[in-house]
C-alpha atoms as a PDB file:
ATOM      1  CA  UNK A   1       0.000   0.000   0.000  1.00  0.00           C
ATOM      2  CA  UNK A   2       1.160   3.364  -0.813  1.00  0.00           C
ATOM      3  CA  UNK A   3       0.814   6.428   1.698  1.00  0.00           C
ATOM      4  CA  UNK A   4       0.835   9.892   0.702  1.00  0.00           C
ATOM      5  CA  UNK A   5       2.629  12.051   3.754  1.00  0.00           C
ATOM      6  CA  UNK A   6       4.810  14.852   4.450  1.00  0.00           C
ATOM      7  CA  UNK A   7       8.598  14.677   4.197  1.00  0.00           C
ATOM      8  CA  UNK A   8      10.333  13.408   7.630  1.00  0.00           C
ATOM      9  CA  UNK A   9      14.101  14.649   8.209  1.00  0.00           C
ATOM     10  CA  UNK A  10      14.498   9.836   8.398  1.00  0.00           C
ATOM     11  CA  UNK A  11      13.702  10.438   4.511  1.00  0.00           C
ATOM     12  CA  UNK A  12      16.313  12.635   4.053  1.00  0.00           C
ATOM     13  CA  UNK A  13      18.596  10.278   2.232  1.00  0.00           C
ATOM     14  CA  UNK A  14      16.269   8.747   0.236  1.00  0.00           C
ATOM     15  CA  UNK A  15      14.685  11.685  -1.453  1.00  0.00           C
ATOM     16  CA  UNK A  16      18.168  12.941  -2.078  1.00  0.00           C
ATOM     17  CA  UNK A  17      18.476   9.890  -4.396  1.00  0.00           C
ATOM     18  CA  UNK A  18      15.627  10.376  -5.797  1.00  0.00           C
ATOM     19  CA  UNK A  19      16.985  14.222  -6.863  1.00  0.00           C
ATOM     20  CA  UNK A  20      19.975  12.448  -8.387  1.00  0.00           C
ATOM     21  CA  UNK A  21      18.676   9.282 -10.010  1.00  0.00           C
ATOM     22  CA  UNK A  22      15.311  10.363 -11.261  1.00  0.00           C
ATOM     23  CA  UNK A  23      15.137  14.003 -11.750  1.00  0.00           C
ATOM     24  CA  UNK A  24      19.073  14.754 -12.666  1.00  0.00           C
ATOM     25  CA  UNK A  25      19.641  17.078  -9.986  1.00  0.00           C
ATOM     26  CA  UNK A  26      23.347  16.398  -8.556  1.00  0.00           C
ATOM     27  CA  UNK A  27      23.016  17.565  -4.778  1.00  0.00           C
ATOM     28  CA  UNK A  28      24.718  15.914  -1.886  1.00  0.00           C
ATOM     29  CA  UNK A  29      22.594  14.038   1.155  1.00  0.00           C
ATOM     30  CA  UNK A  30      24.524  17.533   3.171  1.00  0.00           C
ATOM     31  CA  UNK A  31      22.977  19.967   0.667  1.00  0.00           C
ATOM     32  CA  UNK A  32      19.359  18.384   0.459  1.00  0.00           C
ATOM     33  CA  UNK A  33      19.500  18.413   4.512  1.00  0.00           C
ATOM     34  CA  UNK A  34      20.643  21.810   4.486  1.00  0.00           C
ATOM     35  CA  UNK A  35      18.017  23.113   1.987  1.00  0.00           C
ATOM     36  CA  UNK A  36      15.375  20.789   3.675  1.00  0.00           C
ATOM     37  CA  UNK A  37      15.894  22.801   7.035  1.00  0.00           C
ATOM     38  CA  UNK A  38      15.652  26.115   5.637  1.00  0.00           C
ATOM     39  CA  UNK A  39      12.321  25.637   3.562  1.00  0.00           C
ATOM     40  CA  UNK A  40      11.062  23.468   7.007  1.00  0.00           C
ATOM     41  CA  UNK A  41      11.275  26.936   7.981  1.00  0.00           C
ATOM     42  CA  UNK A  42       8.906  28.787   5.568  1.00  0.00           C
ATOM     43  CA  UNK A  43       5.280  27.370   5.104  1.00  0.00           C
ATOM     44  CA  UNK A  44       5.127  28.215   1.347  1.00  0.00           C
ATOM     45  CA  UNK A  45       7.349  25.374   0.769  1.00  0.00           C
ATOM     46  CA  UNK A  46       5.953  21.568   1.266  1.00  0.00           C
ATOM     47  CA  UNK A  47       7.460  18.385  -0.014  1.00  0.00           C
ATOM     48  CA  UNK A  48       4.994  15.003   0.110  1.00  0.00           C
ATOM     49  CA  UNK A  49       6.644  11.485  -0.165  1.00  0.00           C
ATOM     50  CA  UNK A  50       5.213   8.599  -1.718  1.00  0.00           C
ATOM     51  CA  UNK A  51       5.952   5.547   0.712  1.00  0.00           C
ATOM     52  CA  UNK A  52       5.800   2.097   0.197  1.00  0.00           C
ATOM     53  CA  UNK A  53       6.338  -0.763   2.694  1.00  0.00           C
ATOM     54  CA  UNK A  54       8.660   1.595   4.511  1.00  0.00           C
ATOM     55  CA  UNK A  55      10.643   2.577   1.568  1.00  0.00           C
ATOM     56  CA  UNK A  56      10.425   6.266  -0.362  1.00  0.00           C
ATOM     57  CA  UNK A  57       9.650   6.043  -3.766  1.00  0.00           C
ATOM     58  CA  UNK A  58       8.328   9.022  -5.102  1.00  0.00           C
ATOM     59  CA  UNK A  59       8.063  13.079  -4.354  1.00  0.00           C
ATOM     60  CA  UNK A  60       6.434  16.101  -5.115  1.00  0.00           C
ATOM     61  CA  UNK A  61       8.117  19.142  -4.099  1.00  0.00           C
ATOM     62  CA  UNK A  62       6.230  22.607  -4.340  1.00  0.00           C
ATOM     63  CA  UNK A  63       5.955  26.409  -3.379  1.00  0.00           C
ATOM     64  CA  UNK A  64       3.317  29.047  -3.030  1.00  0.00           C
ATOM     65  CA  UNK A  65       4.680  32.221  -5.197  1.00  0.00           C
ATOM     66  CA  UNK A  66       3.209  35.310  -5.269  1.00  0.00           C
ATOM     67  CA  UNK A  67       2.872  36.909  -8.880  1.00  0.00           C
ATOM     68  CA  UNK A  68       0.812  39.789 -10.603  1.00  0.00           C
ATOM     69  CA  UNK A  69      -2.464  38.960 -12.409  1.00  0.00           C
ATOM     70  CA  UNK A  70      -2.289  36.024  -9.261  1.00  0.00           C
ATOM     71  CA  UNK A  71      -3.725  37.407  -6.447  1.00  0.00           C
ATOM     72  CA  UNK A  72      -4.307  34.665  -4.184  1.00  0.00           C
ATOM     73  CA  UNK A  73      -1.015  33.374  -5.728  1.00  0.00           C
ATOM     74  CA  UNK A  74      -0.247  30.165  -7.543  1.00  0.00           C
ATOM     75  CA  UNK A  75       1.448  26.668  -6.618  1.00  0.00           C
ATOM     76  CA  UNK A  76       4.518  25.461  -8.412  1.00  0.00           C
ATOM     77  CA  UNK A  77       5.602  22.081  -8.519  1.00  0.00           C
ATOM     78  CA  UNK A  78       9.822  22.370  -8.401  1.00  0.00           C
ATOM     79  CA  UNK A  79       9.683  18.418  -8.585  1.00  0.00           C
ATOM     80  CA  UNK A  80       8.212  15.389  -8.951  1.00  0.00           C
ATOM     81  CA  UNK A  81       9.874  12.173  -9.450  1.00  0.00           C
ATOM     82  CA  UNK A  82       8.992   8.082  -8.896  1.00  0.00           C
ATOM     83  CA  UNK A  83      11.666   5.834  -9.076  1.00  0.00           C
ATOM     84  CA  UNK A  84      11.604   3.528 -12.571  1.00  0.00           C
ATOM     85  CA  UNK A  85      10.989   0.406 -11.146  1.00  0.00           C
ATOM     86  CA  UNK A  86       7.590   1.717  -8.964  1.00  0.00           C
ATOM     87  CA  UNK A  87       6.334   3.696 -12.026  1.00  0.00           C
ATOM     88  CA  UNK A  88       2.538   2.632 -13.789  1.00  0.00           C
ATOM     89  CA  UNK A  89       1.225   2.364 -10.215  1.00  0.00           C
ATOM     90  CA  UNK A  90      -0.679   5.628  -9.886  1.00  0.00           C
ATOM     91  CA  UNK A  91       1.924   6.919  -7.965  1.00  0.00           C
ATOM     92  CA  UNK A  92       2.258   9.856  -9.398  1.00  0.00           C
ATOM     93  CA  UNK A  93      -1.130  11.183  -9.782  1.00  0.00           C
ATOM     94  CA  UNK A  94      -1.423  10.403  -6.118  1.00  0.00           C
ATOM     95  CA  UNK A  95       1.332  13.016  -5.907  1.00  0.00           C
ATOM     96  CA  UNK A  96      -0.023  15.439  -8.330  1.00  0.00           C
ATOM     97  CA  UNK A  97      -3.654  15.276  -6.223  1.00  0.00           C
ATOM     98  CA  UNK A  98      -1.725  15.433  -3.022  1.00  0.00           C
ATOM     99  CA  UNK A  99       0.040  18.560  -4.492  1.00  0.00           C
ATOM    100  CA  UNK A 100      -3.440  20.027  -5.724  1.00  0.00           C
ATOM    101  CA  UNK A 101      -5.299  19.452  -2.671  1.00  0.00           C
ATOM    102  CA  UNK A 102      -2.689  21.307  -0.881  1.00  0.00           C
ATOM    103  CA  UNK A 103      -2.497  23.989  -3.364  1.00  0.00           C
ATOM    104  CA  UNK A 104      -6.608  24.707  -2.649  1.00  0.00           C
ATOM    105  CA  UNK A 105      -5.891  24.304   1.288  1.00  0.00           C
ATOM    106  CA  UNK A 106      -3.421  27.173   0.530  1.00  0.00           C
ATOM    107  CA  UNK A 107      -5.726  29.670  -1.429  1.00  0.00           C
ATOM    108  CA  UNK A 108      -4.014  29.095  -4.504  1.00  0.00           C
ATOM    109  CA  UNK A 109      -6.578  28.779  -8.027  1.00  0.00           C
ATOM    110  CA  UNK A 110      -3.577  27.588 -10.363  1.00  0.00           C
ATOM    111  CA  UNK A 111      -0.852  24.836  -9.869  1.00  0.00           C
ATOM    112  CA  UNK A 112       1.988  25.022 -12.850  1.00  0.00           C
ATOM    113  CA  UNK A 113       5.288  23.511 -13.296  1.00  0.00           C
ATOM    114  CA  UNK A 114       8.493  23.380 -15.734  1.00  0.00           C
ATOM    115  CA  UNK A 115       9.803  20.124 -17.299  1.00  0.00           C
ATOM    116  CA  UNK A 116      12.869  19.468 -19.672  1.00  0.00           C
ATOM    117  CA  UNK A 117      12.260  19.259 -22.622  1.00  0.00           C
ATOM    118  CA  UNK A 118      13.766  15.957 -23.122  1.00  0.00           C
ATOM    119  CA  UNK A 119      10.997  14.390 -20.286  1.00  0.00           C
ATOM    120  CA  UNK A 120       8.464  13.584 -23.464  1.00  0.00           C
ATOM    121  CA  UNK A 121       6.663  10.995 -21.080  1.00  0.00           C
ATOM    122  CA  UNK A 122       6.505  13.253 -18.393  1.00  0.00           C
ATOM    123  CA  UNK A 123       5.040  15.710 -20.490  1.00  0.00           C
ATOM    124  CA  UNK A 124       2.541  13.300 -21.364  1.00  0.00           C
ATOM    125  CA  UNK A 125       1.635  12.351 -18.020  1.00  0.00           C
ATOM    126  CA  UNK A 126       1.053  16.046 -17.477  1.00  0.00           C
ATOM    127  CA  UNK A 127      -1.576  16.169 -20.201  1.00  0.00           C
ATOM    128  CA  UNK A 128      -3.588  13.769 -19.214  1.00  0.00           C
ATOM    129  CA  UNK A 129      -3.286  14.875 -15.951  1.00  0.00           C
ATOM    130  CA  UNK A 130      -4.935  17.743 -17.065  1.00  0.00           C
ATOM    131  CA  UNK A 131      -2.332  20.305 -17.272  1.00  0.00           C
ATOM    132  CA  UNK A 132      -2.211  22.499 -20.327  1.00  0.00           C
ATOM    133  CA  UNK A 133       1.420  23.426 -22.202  1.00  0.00           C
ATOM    134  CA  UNK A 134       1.164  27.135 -21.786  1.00  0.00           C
ATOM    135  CA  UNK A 135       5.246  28.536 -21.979  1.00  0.00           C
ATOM    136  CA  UNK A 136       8.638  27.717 -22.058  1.00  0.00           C
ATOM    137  CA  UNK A 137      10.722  27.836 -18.975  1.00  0.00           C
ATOM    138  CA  UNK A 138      13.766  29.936 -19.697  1.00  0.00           C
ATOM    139  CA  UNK A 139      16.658  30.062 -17.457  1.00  0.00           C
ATOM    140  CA  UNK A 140      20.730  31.942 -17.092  1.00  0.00           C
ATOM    141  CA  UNK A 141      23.498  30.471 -15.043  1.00  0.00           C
ATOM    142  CA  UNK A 142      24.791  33.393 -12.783  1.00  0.00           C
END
């Protein structure tokens, strides 16, 4: 059975791998911590775990932003990742509802993310999860 829950500091480790292995993001189990205690600090930020008999193996990481034209604000989704070998489950759409319902508890009317442009099956998932392909996500190394 899969449960739906808020990150623990215990899961600390395993999300980190999930960063690395499944979303591409090289941080260190010291850096995650690190960033982990700072956003435990700020309310806009929430991160939900998908756990399995014990074991993480999924998360949804998002923030409430503030933006013009937004006045209640929005909810972005800065990650979401399952590990290969526990995708086709309906893990993920437990995330992405986990993620919405949160997003309403907050205020928030829209819920939006970015995703590389080489994640074509992501970007399917997101479809038929009902999100629509509205922008590109632009970025500059500083």
């Amino acid at each position: 059975m899969v449960v739906i829950r808020d990150i623990r500091e215990k899961d600390y480790p395993e999300v980190a791998r999930i960063w690395r292995d499944v979303l591409g993001i090289p941080v260190t189990d010291e850096c995650l911590a690190e960033t982990y205690d700072k956003m435990g600090k700020d309310d806009r930020y929430a991160t939900f775990v998908a756990e399995e008999n014990g074991k993480i193996v999924g998360l949804i990481a998002t923030v409430v932003c503030l933006a013009i034209g937004h006045p209640s604000g929005y909810t972005k989704i800065n990650g979401l990742g399952v590990l290969p070998e526990h995708r086709g489950k309906g893990i993920g759409r437990m995330l992405i509802e986990r993620a919405e319902e949160s997003a309403k508890a907050n205020g928030t009317m829209y819920l939006g993310l970015a995703s590389g442009l080489q994640r074509k099956t992501a970007h399917a998932f997101y479809e038929h999860m009902g999100y629509q392909k509205t922008s590109y996500w632009f970025r500059k190394r500083l």
